[in-house]
PDB file of N, CA and C in Angstrom:
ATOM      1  N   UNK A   1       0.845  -1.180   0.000  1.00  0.00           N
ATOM      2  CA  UNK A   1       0.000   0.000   0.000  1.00  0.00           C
ATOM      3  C   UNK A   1       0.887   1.238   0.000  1.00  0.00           C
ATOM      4  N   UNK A   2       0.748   2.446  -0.847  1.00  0.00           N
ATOM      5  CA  UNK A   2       1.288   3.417  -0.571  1.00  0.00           C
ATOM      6  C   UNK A   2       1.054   4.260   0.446  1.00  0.00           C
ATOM      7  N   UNK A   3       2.411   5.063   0.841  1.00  0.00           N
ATOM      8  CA  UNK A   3       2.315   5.882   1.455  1.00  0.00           C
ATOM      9  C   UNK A   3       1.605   6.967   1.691  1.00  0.00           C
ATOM     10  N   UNK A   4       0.800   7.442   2.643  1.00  0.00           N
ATOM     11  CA  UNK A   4      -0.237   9.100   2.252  1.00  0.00           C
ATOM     12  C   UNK A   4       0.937   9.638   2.753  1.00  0.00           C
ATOM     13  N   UNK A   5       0.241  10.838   1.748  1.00  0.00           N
ATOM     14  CA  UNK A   5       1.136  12.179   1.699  1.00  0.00           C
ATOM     15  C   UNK A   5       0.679  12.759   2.854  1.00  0.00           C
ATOM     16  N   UNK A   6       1.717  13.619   3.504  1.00  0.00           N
ATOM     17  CA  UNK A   6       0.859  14.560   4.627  1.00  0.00           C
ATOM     18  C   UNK A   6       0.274  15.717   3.907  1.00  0.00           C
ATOM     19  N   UNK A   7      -0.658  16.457   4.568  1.00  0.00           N
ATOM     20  CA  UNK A   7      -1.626  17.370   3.893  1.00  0.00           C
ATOM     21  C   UNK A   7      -0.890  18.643   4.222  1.00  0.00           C
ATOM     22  N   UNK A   8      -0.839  19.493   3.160  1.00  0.00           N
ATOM     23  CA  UNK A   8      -0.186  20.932   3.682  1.00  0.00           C
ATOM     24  C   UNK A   8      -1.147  21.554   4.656  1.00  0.00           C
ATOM     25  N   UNK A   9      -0.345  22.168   5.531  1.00  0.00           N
ATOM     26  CA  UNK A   9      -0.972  23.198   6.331  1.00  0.00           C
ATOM     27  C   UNK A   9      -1.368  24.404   5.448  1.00  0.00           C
ATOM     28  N   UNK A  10      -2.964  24.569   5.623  1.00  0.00           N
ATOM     29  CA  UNK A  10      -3.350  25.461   4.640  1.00  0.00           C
ATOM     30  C   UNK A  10      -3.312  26.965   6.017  1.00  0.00           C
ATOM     31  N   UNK A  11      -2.945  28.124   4.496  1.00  0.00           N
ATOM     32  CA  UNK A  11      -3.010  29.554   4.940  1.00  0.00           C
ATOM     33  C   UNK A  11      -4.516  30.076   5.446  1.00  0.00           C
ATOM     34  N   UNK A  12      -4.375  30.507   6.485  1.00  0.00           N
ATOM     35  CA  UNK A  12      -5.435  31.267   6.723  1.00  0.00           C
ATOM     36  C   UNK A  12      -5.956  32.396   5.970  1.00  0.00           C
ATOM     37  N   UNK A  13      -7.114  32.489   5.601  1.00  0.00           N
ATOM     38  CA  UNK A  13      -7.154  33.373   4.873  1.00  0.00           C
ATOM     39  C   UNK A  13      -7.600  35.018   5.089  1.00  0.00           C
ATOM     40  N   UNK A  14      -6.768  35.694   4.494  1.00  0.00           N
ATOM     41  CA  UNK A  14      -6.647  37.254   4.898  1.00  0.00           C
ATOM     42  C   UNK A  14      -7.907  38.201   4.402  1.00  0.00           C
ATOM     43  N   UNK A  15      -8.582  38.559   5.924  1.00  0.00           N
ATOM     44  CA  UNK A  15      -9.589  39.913   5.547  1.00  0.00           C
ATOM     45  C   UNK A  15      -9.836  40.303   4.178  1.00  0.00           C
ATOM     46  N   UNK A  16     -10.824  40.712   4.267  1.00  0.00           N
ATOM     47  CA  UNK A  16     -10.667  41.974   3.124  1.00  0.00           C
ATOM     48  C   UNK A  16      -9.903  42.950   3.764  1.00  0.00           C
ATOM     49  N   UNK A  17     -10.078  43.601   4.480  1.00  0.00           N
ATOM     50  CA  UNK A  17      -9.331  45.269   5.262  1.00  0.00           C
ATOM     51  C   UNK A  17      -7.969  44.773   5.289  1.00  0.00           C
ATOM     52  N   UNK A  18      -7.028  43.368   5.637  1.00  0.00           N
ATOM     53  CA  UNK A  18      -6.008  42.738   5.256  1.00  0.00           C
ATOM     54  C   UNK A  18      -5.455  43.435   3.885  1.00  0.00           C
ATOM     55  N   UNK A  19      -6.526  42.716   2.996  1.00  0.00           N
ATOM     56  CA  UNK A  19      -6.363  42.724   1.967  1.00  0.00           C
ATOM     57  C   UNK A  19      -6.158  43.987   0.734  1.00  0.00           C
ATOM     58  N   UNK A  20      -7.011  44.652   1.546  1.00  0.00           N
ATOM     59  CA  UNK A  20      -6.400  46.429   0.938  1.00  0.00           C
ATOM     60  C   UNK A  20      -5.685  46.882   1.082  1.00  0.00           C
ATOM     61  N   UNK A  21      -5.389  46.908   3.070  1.00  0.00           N
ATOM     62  CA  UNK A  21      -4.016  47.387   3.189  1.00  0.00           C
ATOM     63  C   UNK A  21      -2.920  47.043   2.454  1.00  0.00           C
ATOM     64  N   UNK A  22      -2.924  45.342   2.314  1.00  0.00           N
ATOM     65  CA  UNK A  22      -1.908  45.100   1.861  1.00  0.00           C
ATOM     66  C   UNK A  22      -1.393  45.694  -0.247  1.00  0.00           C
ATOM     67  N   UNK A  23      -2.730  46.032  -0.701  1.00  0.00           N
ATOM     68  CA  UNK A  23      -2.837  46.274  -1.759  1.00  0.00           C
ATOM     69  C   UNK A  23      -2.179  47.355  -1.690  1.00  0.00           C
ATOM     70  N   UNK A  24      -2.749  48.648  -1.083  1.00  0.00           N
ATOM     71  CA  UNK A  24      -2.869  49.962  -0.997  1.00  0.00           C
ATOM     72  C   UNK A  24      -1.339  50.298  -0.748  1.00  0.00           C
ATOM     73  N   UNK A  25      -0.600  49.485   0.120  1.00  0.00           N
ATOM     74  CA  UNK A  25       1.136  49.792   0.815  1.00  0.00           C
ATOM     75  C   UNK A  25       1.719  49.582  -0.374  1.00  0.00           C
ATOM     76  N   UNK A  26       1.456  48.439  -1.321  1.00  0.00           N
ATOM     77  CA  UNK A  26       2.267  47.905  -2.730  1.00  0.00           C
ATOM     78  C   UNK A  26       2.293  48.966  -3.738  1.00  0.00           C
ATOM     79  N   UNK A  27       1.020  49.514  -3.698  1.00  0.00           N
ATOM     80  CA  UNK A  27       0.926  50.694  -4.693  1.00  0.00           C
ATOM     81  C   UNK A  27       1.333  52.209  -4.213  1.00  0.00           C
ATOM     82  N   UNK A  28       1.181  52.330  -2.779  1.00  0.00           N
ATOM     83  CA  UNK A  28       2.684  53.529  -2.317  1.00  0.00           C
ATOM     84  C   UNK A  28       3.945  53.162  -2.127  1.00  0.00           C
ATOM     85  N   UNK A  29       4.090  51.887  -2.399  1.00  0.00           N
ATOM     86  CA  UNK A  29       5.653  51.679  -2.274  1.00  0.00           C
ATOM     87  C   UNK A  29       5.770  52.082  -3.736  1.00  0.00           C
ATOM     88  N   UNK A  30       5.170  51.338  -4.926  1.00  0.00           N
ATOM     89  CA  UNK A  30       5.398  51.252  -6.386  1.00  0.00           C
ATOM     90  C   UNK A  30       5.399  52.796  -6.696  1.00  0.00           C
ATOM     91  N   UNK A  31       4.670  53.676  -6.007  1.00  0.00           N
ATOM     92  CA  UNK A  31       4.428  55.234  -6.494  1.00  0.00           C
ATOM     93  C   UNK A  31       5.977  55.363  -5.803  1.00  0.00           C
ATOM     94  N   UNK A  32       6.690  55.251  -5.118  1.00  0.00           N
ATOM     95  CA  UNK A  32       7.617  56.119  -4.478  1.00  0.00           C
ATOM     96  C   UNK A  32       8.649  55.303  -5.099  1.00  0.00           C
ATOM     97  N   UNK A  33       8.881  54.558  -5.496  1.00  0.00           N
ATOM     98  CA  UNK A  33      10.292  54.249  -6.594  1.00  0.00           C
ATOM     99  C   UNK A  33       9.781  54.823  -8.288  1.00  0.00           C
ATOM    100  N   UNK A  34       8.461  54.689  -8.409  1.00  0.00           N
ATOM    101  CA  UNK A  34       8.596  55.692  -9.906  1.00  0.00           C
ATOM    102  C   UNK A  34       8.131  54.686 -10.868  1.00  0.00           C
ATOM    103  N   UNK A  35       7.763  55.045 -12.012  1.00  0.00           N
ATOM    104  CA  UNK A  35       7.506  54.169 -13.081  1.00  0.00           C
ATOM    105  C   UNK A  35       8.694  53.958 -13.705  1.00  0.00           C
ATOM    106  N   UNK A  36       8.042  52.238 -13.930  1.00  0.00           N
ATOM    107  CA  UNK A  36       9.714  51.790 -14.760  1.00  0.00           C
ATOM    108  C   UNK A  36       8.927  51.905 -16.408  1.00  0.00           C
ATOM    109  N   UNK A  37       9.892  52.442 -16.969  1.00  0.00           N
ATOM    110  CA  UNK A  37       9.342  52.770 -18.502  1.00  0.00           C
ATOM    111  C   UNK A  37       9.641  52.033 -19.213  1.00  0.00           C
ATOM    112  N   UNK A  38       9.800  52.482 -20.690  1.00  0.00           N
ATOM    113  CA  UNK A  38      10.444  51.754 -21.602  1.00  0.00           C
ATOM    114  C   UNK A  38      12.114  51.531 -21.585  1.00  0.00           C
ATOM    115  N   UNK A  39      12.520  52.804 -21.208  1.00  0.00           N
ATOM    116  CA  UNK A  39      13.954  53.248 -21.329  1.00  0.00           C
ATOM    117  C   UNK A  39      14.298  51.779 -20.076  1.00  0.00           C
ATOM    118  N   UNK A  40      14.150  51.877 -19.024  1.00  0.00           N
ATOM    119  CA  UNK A  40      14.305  51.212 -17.761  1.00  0.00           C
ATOM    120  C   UNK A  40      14.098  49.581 -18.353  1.00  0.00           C
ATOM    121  N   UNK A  41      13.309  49.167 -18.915  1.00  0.00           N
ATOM    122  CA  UNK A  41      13.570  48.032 -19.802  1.00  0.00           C
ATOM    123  C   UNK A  41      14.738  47.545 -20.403  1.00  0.00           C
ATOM    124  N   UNK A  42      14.626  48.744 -21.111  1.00  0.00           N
ATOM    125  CA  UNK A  42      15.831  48.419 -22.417  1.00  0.00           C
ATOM    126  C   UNK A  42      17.337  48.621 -21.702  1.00  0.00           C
ATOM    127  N   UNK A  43      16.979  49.041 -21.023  1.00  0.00           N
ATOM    128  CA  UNK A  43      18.596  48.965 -19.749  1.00  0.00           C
ATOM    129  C   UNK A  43      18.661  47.607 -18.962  1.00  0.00           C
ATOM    130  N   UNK A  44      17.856  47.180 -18.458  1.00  0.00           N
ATOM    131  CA  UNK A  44      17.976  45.920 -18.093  1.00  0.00           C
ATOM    132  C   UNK A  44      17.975  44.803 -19.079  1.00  0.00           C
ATOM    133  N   UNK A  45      17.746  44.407 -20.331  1.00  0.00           N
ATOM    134  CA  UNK A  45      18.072  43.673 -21.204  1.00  0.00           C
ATOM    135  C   UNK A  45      19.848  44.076 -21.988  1.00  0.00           C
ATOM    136  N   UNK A  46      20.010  45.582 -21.492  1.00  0.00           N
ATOM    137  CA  UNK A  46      21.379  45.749 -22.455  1.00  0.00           C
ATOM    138  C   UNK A  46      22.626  45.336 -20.978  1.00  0.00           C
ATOM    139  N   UNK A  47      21.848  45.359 -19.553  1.00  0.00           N
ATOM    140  CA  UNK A  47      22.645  44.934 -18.644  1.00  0.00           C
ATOM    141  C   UNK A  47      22.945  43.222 -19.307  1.00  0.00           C
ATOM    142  N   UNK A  48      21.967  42.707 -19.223  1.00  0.00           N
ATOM    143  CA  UNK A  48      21.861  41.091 -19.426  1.00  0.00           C
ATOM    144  C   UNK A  48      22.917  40.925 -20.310  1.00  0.00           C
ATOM    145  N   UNK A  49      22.617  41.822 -21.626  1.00  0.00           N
ATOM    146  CA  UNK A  49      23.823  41.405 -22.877  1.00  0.00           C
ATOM    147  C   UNK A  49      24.682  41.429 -22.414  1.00  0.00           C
ATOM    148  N   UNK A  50      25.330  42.486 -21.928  1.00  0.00           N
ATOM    149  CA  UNK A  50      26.680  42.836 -21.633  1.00  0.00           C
ATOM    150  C   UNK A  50      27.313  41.767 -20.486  1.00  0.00           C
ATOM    151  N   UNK A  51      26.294  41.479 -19.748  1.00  0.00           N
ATOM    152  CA  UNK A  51      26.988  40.388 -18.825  1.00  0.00           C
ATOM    153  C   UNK A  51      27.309  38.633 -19.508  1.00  0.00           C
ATOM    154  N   UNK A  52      26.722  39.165 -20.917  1.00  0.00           N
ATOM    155  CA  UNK A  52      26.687  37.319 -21.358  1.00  0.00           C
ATOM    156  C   UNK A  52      27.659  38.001 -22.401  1.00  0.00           C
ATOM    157  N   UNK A  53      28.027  39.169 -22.821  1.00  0.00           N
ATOM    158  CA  UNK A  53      28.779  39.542 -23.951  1.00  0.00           C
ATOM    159  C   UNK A  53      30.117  39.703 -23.814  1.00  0.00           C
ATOM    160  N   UNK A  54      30.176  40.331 -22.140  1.00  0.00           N
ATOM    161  CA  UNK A  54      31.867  40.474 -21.727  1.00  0.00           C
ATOM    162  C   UNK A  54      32.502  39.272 -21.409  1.00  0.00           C
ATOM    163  N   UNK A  55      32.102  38.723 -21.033  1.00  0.00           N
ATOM    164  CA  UNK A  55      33.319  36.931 -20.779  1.00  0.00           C
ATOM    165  C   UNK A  55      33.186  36.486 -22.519  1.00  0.00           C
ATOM    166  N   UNK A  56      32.277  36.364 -23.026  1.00  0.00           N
ATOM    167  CA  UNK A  56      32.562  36.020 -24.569  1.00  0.00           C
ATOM    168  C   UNK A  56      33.488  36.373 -25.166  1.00  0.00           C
ATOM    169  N   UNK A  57      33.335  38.130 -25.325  1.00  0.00           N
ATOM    170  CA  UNK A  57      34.465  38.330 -25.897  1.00  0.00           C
ATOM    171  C   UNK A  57      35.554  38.581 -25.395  1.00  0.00           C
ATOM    172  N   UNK A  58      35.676  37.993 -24.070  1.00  0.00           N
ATOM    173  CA  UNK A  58      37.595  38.010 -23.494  1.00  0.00           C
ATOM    174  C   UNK A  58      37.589  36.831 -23.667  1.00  0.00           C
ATOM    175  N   UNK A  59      36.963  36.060 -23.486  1.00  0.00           N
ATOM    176  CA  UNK A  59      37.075  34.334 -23.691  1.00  0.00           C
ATOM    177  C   UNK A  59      37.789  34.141 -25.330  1.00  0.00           C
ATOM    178  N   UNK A  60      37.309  34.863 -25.559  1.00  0.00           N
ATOM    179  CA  UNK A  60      37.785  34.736 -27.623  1.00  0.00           C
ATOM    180  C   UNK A  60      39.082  35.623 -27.640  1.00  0.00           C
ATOM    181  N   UNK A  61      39.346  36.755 -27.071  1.00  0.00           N
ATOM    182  CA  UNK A  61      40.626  37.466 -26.721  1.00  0.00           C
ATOM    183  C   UNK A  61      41.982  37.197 -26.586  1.00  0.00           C
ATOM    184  N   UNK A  62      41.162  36.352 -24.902  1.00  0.00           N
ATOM    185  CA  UNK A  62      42.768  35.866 -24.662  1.00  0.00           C
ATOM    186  C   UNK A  62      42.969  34.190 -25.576  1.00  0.00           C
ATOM    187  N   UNK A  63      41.500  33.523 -25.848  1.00  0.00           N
ATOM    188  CA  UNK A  63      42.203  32.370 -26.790  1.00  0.00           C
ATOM    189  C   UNK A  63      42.951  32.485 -28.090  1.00  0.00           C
ATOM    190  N   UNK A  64      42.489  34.272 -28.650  1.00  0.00           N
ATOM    191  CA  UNK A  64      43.261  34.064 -30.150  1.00  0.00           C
ATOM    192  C   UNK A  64      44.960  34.726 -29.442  1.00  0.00           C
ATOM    193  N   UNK A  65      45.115  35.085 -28.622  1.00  0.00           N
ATOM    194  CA  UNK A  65      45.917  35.525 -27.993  1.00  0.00           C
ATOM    195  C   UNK A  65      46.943  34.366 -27.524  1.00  0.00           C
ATOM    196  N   UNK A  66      46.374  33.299 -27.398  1.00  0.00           N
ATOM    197  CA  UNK A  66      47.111  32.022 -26.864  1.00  0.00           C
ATOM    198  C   UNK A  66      47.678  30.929 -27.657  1.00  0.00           C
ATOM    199  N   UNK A  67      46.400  31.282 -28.629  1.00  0.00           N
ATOM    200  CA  UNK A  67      46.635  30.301 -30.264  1.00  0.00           C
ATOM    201  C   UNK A  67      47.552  31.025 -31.081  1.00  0.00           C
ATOM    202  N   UNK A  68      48.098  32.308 -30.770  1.00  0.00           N
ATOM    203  CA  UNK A  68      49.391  33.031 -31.664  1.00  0.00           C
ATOM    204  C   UNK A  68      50.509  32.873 -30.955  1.00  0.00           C
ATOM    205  N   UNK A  69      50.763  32.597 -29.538  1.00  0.00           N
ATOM    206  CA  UNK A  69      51.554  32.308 -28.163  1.00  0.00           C
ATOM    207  C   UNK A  69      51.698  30.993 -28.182  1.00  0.00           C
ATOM    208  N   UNK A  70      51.054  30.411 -28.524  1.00  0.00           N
ATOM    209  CA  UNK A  70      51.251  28.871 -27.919  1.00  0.00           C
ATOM    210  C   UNK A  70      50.645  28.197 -29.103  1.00  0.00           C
ATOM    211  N   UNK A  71      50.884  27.678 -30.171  1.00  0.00           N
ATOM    212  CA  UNK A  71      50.217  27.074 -31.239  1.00  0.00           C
ATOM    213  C   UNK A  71      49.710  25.828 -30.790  1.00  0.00           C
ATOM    214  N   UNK A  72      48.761  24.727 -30.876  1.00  0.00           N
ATOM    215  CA  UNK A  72      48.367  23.282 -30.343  1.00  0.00           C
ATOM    216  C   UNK A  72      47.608  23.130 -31.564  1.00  0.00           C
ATOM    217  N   UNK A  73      47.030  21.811 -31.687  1.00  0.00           N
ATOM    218  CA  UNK A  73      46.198  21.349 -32.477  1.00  0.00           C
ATOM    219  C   UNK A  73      44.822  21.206 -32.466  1.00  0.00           C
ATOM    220  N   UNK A  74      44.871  21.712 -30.907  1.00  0.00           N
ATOM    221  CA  UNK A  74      43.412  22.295 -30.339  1.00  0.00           C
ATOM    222  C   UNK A  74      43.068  23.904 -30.332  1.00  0.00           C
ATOM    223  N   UNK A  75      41.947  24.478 -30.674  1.00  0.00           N
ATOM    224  CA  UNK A  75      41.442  25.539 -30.669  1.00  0.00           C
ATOM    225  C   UNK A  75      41.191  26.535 -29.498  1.00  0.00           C
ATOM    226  N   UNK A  76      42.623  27.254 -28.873  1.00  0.00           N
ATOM    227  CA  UNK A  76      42.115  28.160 -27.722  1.00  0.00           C
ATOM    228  C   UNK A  76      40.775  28.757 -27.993  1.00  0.00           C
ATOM    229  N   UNK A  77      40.837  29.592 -29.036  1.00  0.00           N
ATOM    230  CA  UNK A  77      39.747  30.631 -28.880  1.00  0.00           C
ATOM    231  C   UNK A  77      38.426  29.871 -28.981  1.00  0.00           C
ATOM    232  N   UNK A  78      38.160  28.828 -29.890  1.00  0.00           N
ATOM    233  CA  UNK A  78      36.759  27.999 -29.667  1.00  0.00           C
ATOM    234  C   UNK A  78      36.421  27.565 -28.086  1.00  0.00           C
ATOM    235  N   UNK A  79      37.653  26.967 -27.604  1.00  0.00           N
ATOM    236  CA  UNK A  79      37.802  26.628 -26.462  1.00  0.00           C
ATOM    237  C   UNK A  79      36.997  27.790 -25.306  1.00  0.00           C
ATOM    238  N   UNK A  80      37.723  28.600 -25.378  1.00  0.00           N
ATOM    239  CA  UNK A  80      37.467  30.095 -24.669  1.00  0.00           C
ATOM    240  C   UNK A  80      36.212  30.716 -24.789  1.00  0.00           C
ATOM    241  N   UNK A  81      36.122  30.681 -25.967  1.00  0.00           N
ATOM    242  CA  UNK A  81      34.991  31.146 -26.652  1.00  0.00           C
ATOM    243  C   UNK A  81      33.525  30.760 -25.926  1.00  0.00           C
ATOM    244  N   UNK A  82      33.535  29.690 -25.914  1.00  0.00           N
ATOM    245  CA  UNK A  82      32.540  28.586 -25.115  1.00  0.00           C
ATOM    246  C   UNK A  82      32.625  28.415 -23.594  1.00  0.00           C
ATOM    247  N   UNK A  83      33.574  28.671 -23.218  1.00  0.00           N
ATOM    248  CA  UNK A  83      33.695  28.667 -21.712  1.00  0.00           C
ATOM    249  C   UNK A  83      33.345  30.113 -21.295  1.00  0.00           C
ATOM    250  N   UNK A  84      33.896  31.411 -22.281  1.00  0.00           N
ATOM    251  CA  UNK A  84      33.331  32.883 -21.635  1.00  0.00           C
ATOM    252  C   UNK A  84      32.042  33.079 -21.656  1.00  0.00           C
ATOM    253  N   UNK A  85      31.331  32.280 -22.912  1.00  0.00           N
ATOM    254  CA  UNK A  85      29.691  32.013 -22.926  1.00  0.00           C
ATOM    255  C   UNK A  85      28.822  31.265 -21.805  1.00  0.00           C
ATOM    256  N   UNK A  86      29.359  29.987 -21.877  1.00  0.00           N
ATOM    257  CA  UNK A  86      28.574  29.442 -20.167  1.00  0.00           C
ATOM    258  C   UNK A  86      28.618  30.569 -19.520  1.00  0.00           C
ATOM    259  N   UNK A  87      29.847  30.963 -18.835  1.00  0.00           N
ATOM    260  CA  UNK A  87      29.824  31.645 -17.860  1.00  0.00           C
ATOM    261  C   UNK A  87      29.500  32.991 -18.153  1.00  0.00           C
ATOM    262  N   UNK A  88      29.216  33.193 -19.047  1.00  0.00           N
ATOM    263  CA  UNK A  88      28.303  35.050 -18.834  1.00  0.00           C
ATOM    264  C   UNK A  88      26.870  34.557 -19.162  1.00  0.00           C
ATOM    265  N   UNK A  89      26.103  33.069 -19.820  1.00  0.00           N
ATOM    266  CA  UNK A  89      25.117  32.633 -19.333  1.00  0.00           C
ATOM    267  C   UNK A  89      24.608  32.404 -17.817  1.00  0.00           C
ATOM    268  N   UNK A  90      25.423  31.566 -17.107  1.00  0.00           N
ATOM    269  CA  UNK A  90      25.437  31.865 -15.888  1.00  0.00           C
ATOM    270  C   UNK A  90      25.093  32.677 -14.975  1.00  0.00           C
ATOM    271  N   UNK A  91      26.110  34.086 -15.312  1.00  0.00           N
ATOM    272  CA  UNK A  91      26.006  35.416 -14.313  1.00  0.00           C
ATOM    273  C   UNK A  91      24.862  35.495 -15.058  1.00  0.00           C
ATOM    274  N   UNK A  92      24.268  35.835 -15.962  1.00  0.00           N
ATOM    275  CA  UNK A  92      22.973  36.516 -16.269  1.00  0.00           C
ATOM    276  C   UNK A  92      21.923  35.906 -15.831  1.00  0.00           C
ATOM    277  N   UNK A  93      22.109  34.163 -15.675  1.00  0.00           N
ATOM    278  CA  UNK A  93      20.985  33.680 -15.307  1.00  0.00           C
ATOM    279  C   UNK A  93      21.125  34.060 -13.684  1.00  0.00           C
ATOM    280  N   UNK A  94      22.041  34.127 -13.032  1.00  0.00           N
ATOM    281  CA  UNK A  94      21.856  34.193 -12.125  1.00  0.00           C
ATOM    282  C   UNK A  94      21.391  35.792 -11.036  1.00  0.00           C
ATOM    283  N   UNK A  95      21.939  36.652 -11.920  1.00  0.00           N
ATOM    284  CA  UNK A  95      21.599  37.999 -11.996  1.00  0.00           C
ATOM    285  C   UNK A  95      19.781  37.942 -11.504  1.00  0.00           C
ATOM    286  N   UNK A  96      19.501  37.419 -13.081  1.00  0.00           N
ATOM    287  CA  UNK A  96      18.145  37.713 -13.248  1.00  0.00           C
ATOM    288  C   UNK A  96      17.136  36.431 -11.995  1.00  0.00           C
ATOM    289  N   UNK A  97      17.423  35.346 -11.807  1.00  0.00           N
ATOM    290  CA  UNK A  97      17.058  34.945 -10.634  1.00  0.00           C
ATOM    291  C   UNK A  97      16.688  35.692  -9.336  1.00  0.00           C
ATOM    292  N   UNK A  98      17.860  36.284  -9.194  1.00  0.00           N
ATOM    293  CA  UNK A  98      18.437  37.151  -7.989  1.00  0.00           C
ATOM    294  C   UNK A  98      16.603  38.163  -7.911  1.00  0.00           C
ATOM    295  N   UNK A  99      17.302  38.870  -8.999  1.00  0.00           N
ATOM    296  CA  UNK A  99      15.716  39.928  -9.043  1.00  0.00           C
ATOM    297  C   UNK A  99      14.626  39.329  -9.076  1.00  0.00           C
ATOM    298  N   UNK A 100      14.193  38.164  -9.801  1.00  0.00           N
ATOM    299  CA  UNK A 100      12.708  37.497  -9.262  1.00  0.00           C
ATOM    300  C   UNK A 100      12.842  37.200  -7.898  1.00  0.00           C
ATOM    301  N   UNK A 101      13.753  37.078  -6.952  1.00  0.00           N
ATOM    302  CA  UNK A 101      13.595  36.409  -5.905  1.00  0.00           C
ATOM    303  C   UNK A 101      13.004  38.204  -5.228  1.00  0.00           C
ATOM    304  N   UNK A 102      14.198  38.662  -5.574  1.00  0.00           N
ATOM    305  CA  UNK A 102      13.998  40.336  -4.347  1.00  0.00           C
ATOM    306  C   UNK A 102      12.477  40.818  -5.028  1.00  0.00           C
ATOM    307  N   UNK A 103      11.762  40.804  -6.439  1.00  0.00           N
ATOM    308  CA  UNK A 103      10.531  40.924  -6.678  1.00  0.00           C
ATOM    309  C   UNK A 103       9.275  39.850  -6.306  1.00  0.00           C
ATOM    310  N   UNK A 104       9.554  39.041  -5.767  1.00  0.00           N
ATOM    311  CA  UNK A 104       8.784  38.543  -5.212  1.00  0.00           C
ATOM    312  C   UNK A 104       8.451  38.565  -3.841  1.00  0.00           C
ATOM    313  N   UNK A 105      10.370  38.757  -3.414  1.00  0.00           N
ATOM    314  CA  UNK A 105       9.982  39.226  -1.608  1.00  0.00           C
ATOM    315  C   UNK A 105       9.008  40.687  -1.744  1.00  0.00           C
ATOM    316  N   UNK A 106       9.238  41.526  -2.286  1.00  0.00           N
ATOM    317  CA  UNK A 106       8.418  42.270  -2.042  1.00  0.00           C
ATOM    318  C   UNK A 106       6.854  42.651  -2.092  1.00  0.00           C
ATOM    319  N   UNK A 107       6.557  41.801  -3.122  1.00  0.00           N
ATOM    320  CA  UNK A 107       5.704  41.444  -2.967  1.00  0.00           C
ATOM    321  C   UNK A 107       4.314  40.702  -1.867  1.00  0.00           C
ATOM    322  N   UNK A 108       5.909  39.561  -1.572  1.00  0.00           N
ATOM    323  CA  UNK A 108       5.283  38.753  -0.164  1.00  0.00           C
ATOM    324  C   UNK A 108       5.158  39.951   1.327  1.00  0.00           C
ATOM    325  N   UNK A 109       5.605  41.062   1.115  1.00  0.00           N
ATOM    326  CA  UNK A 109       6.267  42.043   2.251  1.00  0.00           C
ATOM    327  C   UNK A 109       4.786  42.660   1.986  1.00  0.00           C
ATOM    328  N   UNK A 110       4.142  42.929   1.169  1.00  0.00           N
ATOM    329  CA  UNK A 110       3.293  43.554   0.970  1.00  0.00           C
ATOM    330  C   UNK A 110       2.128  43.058   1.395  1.00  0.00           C
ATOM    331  N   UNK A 111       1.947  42.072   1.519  1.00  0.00           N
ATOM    332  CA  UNK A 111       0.742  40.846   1.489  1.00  0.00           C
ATOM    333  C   UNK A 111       0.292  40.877   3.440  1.00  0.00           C
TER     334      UNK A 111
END
């Protein structure tokens, strides 16, 4: 026979008057940092590039740099190339994690 699952402890559920406040604080917090626009967008996607764009292109830098220094039969800069990419995939994924987490705490702060 299988195992039962234990049952989550369910949330109590919050007022209405809860429930405004908590609305009403989200939308004077959101008024007092400002509207994020278009511009404020397009800065956070050219952050992202640049963090997946700068290890790329030093990754390709110092490999064509190594493949004129050190000749092999293996490909520094492909080599490099691919390793500065993970890793500015990485920071970006991890960047952008970061901010869903702090946009969601605030959220939960609000509640």
């Amino acid at each position: 026979m299988a195992a039962e699952k234990p049952e989550k402890p369910m949330r109590p559920q919050p007022s209405l008057a809860e429930e405004v406040g908590a609305k009403a604080s989200r939308k004077l917090k959101a008024r007092r940092k400002g509207p994020h626009g278009v511009w404020y967008g397009l800065g956070m996607m050219g952050l992202i590039g640049w963090s997946v764009a700068t290890p790329t292109v030093l990754g390709a830098a110092l490999g064509l740099w190594l493949d004129r220094r050190y000749p092999s039969p293996h490909s520094w800069t492909l080599t490099l190339l691919i390793v500065g990419l993970i890793l500015g995939c990485l920071s970006a994924w991890r960047w952008v994690a970061e901010e869903e987490k702090r946009i969601r705490d605030d959220q939960d702060d609000g509640r």
